[in-house]
PDB file of N, CA and C in Angstrom:
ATOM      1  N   UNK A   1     -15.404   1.263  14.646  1.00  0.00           N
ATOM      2  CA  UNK A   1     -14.524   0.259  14.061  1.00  0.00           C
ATOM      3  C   UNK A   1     -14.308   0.567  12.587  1.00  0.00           C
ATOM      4  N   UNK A   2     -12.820  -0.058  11.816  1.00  0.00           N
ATOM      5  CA  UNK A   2     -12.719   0.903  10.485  1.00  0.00           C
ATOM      6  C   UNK A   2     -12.987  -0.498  10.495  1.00  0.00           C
ATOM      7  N   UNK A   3     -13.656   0.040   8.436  1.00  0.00           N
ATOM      8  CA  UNK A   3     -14.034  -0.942   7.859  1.00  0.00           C
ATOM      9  C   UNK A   3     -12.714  -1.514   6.880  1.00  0.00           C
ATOM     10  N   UNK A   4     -13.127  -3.015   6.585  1.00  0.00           N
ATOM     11  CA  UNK A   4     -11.458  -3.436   6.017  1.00  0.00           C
ATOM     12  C   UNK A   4     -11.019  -2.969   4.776  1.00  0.00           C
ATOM     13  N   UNK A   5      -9.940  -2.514   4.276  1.00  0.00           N
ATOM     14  CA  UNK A   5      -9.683  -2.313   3.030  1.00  0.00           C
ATOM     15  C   UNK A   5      -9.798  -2.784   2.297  1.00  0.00           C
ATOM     16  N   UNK A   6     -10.130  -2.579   1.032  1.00  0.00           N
ATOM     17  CA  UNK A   6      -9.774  -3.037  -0.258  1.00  0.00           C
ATOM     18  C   UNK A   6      -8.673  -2.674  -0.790  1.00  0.00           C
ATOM     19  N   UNK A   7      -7.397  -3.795  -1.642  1.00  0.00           N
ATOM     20  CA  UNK A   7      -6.512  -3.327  -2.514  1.00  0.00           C
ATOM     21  C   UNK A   7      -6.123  -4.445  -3.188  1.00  0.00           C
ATOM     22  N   UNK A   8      -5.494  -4.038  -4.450  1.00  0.00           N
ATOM     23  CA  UNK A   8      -5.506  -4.877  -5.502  1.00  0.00           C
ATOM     24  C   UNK A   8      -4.394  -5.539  -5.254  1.00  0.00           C
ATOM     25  N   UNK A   9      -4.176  -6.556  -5.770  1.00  0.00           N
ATOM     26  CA  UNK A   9      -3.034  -7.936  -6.069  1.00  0.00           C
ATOM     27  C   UNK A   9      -2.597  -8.488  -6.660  1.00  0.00           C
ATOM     28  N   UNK A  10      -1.534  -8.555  -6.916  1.00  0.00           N
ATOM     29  CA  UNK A  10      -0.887  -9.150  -8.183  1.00  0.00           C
ATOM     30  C   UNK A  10      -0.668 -10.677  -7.602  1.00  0.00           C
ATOM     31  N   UNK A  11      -1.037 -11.494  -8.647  1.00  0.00           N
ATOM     32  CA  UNK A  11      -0.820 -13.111  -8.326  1.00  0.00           C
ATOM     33  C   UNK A  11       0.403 -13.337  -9.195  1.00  0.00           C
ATOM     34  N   UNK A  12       1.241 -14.290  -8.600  1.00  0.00           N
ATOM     35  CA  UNK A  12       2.167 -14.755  -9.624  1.00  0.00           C
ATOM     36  C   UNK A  12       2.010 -16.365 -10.466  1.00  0.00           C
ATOM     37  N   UNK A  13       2.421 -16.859 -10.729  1.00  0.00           N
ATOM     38  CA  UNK A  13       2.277 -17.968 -11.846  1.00  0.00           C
ATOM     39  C   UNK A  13       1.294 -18.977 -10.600  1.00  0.00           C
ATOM     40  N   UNK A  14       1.879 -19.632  -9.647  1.00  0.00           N
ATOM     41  CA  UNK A  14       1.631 -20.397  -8.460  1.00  0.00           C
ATOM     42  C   UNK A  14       0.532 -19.654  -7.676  1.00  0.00           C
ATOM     43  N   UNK A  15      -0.217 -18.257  -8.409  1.00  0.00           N
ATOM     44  CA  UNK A  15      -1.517 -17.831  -7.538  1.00  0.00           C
ATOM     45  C   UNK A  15      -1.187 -17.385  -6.215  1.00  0.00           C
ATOM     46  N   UNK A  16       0.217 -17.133  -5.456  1.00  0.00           N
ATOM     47  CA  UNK A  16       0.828 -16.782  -4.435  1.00  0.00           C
ATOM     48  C   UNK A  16       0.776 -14.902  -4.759  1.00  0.00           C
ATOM     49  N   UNK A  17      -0.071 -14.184  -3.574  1.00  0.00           N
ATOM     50  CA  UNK A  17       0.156 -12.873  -3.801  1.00  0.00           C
ATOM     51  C   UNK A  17       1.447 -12.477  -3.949  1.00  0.00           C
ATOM     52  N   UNK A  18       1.977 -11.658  -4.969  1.00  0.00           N
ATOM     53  CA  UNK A  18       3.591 -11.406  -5.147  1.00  0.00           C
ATOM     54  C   UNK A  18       3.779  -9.687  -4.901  1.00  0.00           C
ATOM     55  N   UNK A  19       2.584  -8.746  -5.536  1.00  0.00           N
ATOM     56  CA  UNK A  19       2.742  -7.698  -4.986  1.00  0.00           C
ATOM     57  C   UNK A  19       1.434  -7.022  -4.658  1.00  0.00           C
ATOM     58  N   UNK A  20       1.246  -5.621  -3.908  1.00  0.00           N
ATOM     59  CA  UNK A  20       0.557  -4.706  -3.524  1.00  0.00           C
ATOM     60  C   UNK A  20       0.124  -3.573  -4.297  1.00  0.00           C
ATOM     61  N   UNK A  21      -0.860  -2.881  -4.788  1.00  0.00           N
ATOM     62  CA  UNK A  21      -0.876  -2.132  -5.622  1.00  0.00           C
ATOM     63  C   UNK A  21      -1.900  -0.697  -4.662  1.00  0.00           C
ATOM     64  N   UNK A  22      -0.970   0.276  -5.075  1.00  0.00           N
ATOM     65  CA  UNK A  22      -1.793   1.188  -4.696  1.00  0.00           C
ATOM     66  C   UNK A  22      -3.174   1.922  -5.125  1.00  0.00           C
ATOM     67  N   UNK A  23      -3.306   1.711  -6.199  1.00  0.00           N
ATOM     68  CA  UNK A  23      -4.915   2.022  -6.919  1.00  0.00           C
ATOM     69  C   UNK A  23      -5.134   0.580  -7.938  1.00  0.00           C
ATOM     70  N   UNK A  24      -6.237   0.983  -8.158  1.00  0.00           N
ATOM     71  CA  UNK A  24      -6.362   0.293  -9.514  1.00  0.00           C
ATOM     72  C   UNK A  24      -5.868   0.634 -10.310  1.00  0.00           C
ATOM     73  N   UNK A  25      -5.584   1.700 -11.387  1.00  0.00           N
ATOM     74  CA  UNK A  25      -4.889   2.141 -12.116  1.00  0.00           C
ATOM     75  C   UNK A  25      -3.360   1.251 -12.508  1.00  0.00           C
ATOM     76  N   UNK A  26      -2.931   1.115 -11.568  1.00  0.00           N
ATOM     77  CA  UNK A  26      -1.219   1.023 -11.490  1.00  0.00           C
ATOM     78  C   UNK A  26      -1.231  -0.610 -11.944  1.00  0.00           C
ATOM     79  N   UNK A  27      -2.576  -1.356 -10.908  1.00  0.00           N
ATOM     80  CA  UNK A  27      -2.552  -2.448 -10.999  1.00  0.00           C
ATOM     81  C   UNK A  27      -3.366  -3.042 -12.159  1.00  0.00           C
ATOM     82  N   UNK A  28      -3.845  -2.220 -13.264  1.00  0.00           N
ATOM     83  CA  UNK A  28      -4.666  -2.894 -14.612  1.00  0.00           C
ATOM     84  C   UNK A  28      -3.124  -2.501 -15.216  1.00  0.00           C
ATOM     85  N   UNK A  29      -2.175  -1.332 -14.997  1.00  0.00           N
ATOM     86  CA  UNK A  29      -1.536  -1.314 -16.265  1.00  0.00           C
ATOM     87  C   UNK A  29      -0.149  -1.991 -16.053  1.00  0.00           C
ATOM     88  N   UNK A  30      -0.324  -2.905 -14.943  1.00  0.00           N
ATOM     89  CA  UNK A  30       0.887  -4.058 -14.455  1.00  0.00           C
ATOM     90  C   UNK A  30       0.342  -5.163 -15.145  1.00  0.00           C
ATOM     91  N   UNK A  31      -0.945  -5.481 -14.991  1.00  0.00           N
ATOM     92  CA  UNK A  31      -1.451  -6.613 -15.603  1.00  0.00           C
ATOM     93  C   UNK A  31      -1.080  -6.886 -16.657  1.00  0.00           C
ATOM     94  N   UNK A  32      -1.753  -5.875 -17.729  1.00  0.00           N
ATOM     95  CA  UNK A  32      -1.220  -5.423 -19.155  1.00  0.00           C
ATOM     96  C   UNK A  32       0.136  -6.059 -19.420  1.00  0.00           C
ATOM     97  N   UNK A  33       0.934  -4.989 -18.520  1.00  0.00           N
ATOM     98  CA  UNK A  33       2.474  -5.495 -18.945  1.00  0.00           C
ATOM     99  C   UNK A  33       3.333  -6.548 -18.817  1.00  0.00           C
ATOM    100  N   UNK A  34       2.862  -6.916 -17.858  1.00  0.00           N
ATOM    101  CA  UNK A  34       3.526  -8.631 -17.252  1.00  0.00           C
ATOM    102  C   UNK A  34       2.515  -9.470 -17.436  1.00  0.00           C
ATOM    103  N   UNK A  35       1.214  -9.562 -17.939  1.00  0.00           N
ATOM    104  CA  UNK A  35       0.659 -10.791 -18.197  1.00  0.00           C
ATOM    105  C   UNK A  35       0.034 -11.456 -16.611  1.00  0.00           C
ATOM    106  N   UNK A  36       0.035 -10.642 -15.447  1.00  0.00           N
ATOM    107  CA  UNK A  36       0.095 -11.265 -14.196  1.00  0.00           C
ATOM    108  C   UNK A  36      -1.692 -11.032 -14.004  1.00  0.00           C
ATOM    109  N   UNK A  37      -2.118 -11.747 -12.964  1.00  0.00           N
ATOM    110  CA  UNK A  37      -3.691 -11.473 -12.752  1.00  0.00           C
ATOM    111  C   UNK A  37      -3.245 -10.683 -11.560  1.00  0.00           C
ATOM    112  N   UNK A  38      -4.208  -9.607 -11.595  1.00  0.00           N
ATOM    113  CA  UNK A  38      -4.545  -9.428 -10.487  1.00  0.00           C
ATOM    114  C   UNK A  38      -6.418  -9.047 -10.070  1.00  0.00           C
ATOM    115  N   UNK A  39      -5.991  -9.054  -8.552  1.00  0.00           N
ATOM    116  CA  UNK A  39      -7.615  -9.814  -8.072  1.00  0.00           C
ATOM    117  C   UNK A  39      -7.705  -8.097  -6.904  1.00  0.00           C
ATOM    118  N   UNK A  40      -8.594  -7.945  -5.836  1.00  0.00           N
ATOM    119  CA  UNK A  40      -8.871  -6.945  -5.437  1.00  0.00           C
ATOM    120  C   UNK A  40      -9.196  -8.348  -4.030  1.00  0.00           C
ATOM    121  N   UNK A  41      -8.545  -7.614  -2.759  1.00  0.00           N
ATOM    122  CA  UNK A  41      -8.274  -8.585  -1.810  1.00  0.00           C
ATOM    123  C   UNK A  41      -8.192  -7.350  -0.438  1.00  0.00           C
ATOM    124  N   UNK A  42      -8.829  -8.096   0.199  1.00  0.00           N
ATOM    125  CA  UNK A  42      -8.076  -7.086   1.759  1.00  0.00           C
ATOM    126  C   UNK A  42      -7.006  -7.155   2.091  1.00  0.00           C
ATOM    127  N   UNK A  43      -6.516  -5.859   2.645  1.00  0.00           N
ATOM    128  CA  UNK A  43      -5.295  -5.743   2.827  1.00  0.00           C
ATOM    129  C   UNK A  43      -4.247  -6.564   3.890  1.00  0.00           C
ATOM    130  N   UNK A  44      -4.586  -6.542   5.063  1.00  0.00           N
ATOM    131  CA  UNK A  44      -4.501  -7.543   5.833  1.00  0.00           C
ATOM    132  C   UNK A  44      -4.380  -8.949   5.555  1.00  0.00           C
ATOM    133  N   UNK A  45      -5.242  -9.598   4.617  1.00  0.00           N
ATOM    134  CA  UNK A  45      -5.056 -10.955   3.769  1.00  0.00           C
ATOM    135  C   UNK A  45      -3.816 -10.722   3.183  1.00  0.00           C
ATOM    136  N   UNK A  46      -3.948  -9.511   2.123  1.00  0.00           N
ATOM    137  CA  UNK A  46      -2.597  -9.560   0.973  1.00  0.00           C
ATOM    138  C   UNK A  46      -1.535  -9.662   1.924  1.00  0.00           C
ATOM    139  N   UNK A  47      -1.132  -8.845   3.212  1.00  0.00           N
ATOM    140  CA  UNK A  47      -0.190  -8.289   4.070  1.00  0.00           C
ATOM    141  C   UNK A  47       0.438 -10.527   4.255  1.00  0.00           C
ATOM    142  N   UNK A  48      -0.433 -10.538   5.220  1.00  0.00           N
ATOM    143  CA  UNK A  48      -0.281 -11.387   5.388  1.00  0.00           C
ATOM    144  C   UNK A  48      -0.105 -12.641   4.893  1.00  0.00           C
ATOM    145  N   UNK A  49      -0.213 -12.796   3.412  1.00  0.00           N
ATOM    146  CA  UNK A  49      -0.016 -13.732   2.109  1.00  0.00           C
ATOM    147  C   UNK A  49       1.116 -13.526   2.444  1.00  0.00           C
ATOM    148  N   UNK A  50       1.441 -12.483   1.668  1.00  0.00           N
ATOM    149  CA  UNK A  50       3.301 -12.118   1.561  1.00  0.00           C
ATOM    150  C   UNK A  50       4.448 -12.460   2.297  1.00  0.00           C
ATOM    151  N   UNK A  51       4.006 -11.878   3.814  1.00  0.00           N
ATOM    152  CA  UNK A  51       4.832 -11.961   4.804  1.00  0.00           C
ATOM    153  C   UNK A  51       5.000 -13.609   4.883  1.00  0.00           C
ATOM    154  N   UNK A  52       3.553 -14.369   4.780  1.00  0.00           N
ATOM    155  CA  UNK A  52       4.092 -15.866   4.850  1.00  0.00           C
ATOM    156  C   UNK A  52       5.080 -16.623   3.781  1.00  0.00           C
ATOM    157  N   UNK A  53       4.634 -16.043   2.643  1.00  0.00           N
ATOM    158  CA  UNK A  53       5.959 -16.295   1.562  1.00  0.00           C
ATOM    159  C   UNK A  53       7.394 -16.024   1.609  1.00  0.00           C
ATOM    160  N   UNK A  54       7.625 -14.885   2.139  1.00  0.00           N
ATOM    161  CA  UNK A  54       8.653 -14.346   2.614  1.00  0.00           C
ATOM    162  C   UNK A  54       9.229 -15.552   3.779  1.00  0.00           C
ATOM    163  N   UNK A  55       8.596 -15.678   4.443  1.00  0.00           N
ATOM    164  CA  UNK A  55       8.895 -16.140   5.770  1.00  0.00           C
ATOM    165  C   UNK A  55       9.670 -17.743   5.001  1.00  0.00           C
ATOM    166  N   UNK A  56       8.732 -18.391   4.364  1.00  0.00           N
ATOM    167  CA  UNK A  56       9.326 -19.569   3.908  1.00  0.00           C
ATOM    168  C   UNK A  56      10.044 -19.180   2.826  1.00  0.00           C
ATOM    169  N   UNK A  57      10.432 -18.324   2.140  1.00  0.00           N
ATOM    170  CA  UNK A  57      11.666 -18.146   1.156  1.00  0.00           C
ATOM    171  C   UNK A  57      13.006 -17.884   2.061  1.00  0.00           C
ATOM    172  N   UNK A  58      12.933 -17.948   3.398  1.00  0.00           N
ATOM    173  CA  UNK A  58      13.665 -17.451   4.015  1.00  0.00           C
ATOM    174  C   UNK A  58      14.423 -18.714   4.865  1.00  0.00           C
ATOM    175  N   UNK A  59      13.642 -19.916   4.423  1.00  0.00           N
ATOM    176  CA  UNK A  59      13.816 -21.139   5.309  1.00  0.00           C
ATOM    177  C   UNK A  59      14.229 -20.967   7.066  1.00  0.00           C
ATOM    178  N   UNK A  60      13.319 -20.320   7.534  1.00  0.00           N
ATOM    179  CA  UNK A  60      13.517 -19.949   9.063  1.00  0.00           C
ATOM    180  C   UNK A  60      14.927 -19.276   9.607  1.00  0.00           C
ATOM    181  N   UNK A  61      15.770 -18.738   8.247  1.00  0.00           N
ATOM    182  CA  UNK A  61      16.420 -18.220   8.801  1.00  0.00           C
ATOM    183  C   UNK A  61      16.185 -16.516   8.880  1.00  0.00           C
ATOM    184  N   UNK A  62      17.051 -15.015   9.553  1.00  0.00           N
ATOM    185  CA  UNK A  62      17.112 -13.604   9.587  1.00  0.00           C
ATOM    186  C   UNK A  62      17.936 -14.072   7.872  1.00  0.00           C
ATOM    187  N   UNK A  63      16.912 -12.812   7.293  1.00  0.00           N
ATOM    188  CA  UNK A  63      18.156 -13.082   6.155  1.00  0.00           C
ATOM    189  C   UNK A  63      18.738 -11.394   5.939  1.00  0.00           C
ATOM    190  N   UNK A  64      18.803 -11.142   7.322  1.00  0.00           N
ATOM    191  CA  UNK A  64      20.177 -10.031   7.534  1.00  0.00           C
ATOM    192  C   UNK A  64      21.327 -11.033   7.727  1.00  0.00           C
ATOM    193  N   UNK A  65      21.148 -11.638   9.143  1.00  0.00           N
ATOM    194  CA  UNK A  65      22.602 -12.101  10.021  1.00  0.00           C
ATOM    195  C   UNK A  65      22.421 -13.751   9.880  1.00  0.00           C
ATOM    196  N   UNK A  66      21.061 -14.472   9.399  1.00  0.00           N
ATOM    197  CA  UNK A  66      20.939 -15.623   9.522  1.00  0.00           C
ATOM    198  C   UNK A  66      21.045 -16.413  10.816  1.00  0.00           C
ATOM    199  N   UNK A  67      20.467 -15.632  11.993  1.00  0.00           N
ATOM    200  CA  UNK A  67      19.764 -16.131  13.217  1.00  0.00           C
ATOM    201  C   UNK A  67      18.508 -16.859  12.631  1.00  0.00           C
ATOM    202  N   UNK A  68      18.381 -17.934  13.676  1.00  0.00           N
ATOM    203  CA  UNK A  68      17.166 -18.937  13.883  1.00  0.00           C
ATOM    204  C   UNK A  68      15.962 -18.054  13.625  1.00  0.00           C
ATOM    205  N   UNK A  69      14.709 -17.738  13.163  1.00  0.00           N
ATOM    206  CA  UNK A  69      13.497 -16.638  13.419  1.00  0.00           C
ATOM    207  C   UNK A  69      12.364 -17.578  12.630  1.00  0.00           C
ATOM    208  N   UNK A  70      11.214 -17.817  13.732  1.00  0.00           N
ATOM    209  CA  UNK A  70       9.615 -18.319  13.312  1.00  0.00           C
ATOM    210  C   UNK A  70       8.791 -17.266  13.027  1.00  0.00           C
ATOM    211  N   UNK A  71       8.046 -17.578  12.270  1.00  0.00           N
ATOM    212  CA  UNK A  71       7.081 -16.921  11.063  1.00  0.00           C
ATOM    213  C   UNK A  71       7.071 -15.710  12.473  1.00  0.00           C
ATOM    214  N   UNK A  72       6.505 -16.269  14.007  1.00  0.00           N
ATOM    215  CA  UNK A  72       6.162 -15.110  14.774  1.00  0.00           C
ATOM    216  C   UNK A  72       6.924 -14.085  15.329  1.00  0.00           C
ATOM    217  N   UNK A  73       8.055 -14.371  15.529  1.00  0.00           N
ATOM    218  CA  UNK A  73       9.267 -13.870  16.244  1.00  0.00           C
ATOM    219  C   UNK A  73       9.723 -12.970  14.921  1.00  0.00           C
ATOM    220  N   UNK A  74       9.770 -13.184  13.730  1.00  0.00           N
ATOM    221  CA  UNK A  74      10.324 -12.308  12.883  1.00  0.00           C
ATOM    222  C   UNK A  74       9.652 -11.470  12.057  1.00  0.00           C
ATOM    223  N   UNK A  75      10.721 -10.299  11.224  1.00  0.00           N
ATOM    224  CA  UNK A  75      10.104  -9.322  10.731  1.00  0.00           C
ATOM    225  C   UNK A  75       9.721  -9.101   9.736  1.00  0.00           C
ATOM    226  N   UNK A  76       8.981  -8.666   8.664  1.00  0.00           N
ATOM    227  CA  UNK A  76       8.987  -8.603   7.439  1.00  0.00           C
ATOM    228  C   UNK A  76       9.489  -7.243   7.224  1.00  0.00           C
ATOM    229  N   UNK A  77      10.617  -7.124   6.309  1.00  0.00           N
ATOM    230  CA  UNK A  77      11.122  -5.846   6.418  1.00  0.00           C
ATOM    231  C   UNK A  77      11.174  -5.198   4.685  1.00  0.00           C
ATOM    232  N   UNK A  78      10.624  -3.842   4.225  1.00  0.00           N
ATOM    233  CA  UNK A  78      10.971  -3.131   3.315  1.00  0.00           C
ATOM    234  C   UNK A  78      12.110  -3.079   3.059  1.00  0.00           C
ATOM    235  N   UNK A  79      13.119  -3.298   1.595  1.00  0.00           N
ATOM    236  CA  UNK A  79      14.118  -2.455   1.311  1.00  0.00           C
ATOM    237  C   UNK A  79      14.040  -1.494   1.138  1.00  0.00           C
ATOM    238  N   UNK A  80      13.128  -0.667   0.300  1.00  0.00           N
ATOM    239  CA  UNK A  80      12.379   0.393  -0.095  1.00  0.00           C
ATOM    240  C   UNK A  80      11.404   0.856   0.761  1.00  0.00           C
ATOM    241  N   UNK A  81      11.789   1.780   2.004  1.00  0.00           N
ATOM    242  CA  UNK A  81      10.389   1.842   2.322  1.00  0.00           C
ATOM    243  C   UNK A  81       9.015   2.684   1.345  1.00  0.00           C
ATOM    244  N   UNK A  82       7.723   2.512   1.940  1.00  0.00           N
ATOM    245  CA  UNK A  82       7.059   2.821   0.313  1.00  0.00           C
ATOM    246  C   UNK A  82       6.994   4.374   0.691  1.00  0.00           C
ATOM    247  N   UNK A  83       6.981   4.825   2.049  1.00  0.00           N
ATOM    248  CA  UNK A  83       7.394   6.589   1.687  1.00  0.00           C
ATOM    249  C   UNK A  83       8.413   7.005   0.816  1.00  0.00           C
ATOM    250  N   UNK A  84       9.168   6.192   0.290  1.00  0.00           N
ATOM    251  CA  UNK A  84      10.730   6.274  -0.343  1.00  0.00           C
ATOM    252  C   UNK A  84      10.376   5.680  -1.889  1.00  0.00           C
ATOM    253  N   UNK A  85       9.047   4.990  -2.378  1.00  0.00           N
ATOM    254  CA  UNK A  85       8.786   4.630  -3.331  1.00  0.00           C
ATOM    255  C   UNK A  85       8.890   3.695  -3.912  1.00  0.00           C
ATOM    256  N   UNK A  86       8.506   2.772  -2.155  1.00  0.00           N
ATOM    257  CA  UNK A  86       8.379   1.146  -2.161  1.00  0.00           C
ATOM    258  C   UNK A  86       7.588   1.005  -2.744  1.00  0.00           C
ATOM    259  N   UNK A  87       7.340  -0.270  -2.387  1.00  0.00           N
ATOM    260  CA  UNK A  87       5.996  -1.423  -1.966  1.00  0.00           C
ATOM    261  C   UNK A  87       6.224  -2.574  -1.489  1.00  0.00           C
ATOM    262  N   UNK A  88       4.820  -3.144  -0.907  1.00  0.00           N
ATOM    263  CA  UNK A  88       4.746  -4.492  -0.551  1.00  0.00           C
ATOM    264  C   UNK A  88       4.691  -5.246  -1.453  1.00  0.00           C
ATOM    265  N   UNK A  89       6.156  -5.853  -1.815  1.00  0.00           N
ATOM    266  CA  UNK A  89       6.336  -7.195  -2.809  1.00  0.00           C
ATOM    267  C   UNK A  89       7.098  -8.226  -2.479  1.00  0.00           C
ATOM    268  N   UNK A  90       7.029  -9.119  -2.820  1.00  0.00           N
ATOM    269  CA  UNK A  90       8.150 -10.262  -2.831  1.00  0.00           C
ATOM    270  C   UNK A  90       9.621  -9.735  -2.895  1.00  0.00           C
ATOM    271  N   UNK A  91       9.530  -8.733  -4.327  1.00  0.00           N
ATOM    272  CA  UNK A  91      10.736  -8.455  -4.008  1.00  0.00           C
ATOM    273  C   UNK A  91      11.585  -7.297  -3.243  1.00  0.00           C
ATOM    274  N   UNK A  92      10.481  -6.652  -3.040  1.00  0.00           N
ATOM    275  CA  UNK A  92      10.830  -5.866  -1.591  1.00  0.00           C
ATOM    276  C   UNK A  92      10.796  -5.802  -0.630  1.00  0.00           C
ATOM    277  N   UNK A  93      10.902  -7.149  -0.204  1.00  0.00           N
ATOM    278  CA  UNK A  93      10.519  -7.599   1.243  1.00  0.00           C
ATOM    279  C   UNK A  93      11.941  -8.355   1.919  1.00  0.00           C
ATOM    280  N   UNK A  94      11.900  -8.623   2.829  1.00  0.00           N
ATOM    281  CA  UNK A  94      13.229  -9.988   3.428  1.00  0.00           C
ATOM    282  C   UNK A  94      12.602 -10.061   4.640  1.00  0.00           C
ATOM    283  N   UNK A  95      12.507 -11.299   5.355  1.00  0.00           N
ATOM    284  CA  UNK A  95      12.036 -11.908   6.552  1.00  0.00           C
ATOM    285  C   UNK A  95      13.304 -11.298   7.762  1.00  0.00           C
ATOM    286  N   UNK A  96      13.215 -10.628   8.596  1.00  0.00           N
ATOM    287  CA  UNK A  96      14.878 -10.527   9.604  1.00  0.00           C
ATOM    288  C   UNK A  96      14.586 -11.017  11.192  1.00  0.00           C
ATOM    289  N   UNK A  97      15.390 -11.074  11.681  1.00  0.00           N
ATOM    290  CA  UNK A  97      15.326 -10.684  13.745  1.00  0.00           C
ATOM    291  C   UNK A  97      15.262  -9.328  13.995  1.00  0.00           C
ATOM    292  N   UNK A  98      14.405  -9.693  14.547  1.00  0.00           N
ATOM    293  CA  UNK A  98      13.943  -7.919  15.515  1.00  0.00           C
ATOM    294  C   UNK A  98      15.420  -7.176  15.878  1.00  0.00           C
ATOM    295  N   UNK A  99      16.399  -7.792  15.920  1.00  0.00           N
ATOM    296  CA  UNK A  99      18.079  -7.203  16.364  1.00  0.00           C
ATOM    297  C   UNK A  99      17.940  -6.541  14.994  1.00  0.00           C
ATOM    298  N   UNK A 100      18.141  -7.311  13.657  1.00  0.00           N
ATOM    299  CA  UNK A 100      18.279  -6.460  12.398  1.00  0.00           C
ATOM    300  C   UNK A 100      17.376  -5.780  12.076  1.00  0.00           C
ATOM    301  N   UNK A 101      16.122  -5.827  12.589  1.00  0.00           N
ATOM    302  CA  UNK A 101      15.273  -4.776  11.898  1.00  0.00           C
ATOM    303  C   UNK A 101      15.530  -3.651  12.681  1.00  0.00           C
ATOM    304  N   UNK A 102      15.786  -3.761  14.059  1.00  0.00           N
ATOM    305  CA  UNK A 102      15.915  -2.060  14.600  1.00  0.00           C
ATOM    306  C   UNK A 102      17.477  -1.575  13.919  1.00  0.00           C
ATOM    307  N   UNK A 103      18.553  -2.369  13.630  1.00  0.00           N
ATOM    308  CA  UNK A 103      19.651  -1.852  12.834  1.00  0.00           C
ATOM    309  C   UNK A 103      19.110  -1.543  11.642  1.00  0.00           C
ATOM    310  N   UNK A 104      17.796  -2.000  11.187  1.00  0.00           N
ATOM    311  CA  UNK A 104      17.796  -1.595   9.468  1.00  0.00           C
ATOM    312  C   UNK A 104      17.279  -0.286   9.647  1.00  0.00           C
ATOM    313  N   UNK A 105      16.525   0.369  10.842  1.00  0.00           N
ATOM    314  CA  UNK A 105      15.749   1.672  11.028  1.00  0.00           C
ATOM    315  C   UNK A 105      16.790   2.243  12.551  1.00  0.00           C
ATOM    316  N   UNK A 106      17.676   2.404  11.654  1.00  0.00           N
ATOM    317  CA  UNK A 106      18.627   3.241  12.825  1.00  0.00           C
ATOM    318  C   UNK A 106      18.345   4.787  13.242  1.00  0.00           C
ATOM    319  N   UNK A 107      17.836   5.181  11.684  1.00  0.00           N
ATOM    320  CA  UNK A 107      17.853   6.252  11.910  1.00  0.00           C
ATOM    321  C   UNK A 107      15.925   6.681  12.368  1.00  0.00           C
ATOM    322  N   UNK A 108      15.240   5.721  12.664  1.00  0.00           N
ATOM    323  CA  UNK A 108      14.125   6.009  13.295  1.00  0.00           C
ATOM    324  C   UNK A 108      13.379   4.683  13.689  1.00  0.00           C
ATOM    325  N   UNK A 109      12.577   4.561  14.514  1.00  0.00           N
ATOM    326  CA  UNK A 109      12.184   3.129  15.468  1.00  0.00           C
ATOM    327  C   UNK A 109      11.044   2.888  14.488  1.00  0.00           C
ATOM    328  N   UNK A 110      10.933   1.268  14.270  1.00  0.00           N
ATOM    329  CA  UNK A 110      10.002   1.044  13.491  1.00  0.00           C
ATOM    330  C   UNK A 110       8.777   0.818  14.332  1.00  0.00           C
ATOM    331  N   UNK A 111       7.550   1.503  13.670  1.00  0.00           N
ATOM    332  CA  UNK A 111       6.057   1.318  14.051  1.00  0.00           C
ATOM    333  C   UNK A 111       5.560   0.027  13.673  1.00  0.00           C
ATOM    334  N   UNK A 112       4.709  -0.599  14.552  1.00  0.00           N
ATOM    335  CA  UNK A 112       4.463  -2.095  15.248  1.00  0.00           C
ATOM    336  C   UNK A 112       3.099  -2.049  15.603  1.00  0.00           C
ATOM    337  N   UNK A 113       1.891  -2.590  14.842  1.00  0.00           N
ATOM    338  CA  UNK A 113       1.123  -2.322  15.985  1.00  0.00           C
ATOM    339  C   UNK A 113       0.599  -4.022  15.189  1.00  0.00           C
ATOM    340  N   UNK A 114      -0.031  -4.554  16.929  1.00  0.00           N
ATOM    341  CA  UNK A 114      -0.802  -5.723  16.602  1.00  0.00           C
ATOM    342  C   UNK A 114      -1.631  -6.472  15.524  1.00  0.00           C
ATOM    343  N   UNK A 115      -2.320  -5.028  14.807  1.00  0.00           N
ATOM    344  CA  UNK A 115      -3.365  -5.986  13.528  1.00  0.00           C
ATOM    345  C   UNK A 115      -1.968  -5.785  12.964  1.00  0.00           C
ATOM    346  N   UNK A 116      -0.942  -5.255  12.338  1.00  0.00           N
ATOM    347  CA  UNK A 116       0.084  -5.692  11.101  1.00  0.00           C
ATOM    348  C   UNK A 116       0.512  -7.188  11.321  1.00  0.00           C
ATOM    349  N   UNK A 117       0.607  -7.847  12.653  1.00  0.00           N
ATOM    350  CA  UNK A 117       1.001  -9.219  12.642  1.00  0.00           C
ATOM    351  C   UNK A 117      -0.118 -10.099  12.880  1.00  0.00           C
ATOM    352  N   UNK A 118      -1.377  -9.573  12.286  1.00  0.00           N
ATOM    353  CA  UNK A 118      -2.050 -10.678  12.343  1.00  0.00           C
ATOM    354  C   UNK A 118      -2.113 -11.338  10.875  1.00  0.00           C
ATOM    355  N   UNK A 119      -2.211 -12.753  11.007  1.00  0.00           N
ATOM    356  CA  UNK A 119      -2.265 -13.670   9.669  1.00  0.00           C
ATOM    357  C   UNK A 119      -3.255 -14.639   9.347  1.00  0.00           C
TER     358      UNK A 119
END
């Protein structure tokens, strides 16, 4: 069994995880610059902070096409994916329907596996 990650977190004003940080490094010299705390959290927690924020910034709607979608039924989707020089943030995120997320990865099927939707 793997053991759980550690990764750092940026809190925003309201203590709501806002982004993901890939080392420490990146995330002391974000702190620095924006004044933001960040804390050192499992990943899965952070994952799942987000996606629930997302989900209610989204007021239950796809905010591709604006179909009906519950926290479970929908996706949390990258604009940036982070091979491309994302991350997991607030603001790189949008809640969609599984219809728009396979249109947002046309050009390859998005990977899904059970622990990413756990919360």
């Amino acid at each position: 069994m793997r053991a759980a990650k550690l990764v750092w977190v940026e809190k925003d004003s309201r203590l709501q995880v806002f982004r993901i940080f890939r080392n420490r490094q990146d995330a002391s010299a974000a702190a620095r610059h924006i004044g933001r705390r960040v804390i050192d959290m499992f990943y899965g927690e952070a994952v799942g902070m987000i996606r629930h924020t997302v989900f209610i910034r989204s007021q239950g709607f796809c905010e591709g096409c604006a179909a009906p979608v519950t926290e479970s039924t929908g996706h949390m989707h990258e604009l940036l994916h982070r091979g491309k020089g994302g991350e997991i943030s607030m603001d790189n995120s949008v809640f969609i329907c599984a219809d728009c997320h396979k249109f947002a990865h046309k050009d390859r099927s998005p990977i899904f596996s059970k622990k990413s939707l756990d919360i």
